[in-house]
Protein backbone atom coordinates (compact mmCIF):
# COMPACT_ATOMS: atom_id res chain seq x y z
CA UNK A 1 74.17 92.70 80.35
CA UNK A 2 77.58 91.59 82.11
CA UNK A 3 78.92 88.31 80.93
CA UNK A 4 81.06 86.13 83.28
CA UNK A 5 84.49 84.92 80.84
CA UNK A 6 85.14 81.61 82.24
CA UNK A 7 86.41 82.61 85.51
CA UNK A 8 85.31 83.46 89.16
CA UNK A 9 87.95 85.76 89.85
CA UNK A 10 90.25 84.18 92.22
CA UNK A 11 93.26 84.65 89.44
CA UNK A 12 93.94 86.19 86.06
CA UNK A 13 95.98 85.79 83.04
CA UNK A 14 99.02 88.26 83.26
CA UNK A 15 101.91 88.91 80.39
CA UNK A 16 105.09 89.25 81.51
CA UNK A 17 106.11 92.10 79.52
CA UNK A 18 109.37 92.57 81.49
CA UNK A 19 112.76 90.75 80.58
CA UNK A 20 113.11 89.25 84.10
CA UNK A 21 111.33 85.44 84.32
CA UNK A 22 108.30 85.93 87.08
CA UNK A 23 109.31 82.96 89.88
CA UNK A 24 105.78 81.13 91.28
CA UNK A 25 104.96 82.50 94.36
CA UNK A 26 106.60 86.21 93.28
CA UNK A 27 104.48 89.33 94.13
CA UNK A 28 103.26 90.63 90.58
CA UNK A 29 102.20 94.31 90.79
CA UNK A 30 98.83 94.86 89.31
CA UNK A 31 98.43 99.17 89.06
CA UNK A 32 94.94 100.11 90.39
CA UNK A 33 94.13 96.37 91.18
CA UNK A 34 96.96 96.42 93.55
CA UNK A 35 99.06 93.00 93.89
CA UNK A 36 98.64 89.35 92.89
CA UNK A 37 100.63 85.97 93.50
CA UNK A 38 102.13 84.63 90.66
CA UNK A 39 100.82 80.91 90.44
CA UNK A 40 103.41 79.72 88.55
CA UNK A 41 107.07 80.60 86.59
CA UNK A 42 106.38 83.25 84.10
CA UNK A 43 108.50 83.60 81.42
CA UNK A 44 109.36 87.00 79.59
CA UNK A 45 107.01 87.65 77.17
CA UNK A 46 104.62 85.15 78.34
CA UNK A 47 101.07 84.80 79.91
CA UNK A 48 100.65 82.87 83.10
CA UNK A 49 98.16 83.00 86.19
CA UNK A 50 98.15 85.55 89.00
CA UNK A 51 96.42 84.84 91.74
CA UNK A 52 94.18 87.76 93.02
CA UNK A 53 92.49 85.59 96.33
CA UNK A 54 93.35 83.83 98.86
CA UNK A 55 95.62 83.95 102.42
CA UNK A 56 99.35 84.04 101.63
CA UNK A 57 102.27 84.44 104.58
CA UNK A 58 104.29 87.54 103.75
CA UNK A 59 107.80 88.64 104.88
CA UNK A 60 107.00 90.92 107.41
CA UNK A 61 109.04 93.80 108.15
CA UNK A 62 110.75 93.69 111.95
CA UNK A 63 109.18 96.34 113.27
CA UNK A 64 105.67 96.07 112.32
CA UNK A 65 103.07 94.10 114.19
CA UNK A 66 99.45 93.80 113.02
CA UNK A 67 96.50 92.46 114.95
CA UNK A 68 93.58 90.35 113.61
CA UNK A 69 91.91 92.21 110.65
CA UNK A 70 94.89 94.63 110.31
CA UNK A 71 95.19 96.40 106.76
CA UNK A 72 98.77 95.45 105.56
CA UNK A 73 100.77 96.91 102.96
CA UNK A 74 103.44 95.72 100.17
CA UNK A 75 106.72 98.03 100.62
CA UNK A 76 108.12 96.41 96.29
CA UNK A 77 111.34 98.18 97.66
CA UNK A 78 112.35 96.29 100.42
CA UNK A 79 110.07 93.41 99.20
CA UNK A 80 108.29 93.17 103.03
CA UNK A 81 104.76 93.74 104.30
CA UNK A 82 104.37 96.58 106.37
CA UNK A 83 101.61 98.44 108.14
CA UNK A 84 102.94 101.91 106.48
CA UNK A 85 100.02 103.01 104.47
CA UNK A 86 102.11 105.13 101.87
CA UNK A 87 102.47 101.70 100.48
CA UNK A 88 100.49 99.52 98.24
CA UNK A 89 97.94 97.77 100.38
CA UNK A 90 97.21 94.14 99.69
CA UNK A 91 94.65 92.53 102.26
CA UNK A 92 94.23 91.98 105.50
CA UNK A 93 95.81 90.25 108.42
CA UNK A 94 94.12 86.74 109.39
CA UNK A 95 95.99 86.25 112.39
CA UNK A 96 97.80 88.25 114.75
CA UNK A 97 101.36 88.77 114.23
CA UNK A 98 104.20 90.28 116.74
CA UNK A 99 107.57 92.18 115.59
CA UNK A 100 109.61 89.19 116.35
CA UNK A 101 107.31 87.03 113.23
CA UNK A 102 109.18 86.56 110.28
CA UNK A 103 105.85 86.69 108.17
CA UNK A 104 101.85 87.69 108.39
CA UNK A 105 99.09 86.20 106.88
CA UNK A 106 97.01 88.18 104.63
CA UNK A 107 93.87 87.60 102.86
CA UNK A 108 94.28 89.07 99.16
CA UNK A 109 92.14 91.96 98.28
């Protein structure tokens, strides 16, 4: 039998194992789970929530354009949404947005 731990999902506990302080609101790259929004400053070596859920604007970059319902993808590099799937996807688009938007909203997941 599966036992819920105290949580419906919408974020997780994450360690910062890196040496670099996580700022709130920083994407948070989560291997086979994909991405998450870090809900607050993490600190090296400490645990802090990441939010898995939810509809967050992203920096877009200038060329894409994604309509309604549109799978977009994190490009870590240049630290911009894209609609390139060769990289990591992270939701889907809950509003239309043109090339000349500076962000699109995405639902998590």
């Amino acid at each position: 039998m599966l036992v819920r731990r105290n949580r419906p999902g919408e974020n997780i506990n994450y360690l910062n194992a890196g040496t670099d302080m996580i700022p709130e609101g920083e994407v948070v790259a989560l291997g086979g789970l994909g991405i998450g929004i870090a809900g607050a400053n993490i600190e090296p070596g400490a645990v802090g929530s990441v939010w898995l859920e939810g509809v967050w604007a992203f920096p877009k970059d200038a060329t894409a354009t994604f309509a309604i319902g549109a799978t977009v993808y994190w490009n870590a590099t240049a630290n911009k949404a894209t609609s390139s799937n060769a990289d990591t996807r992270i939701g889907r688009a809950t509003q239309a947005a043109a090339a000349a938007d500076a962000d699109v909203l995405v639902k998590l997941g």
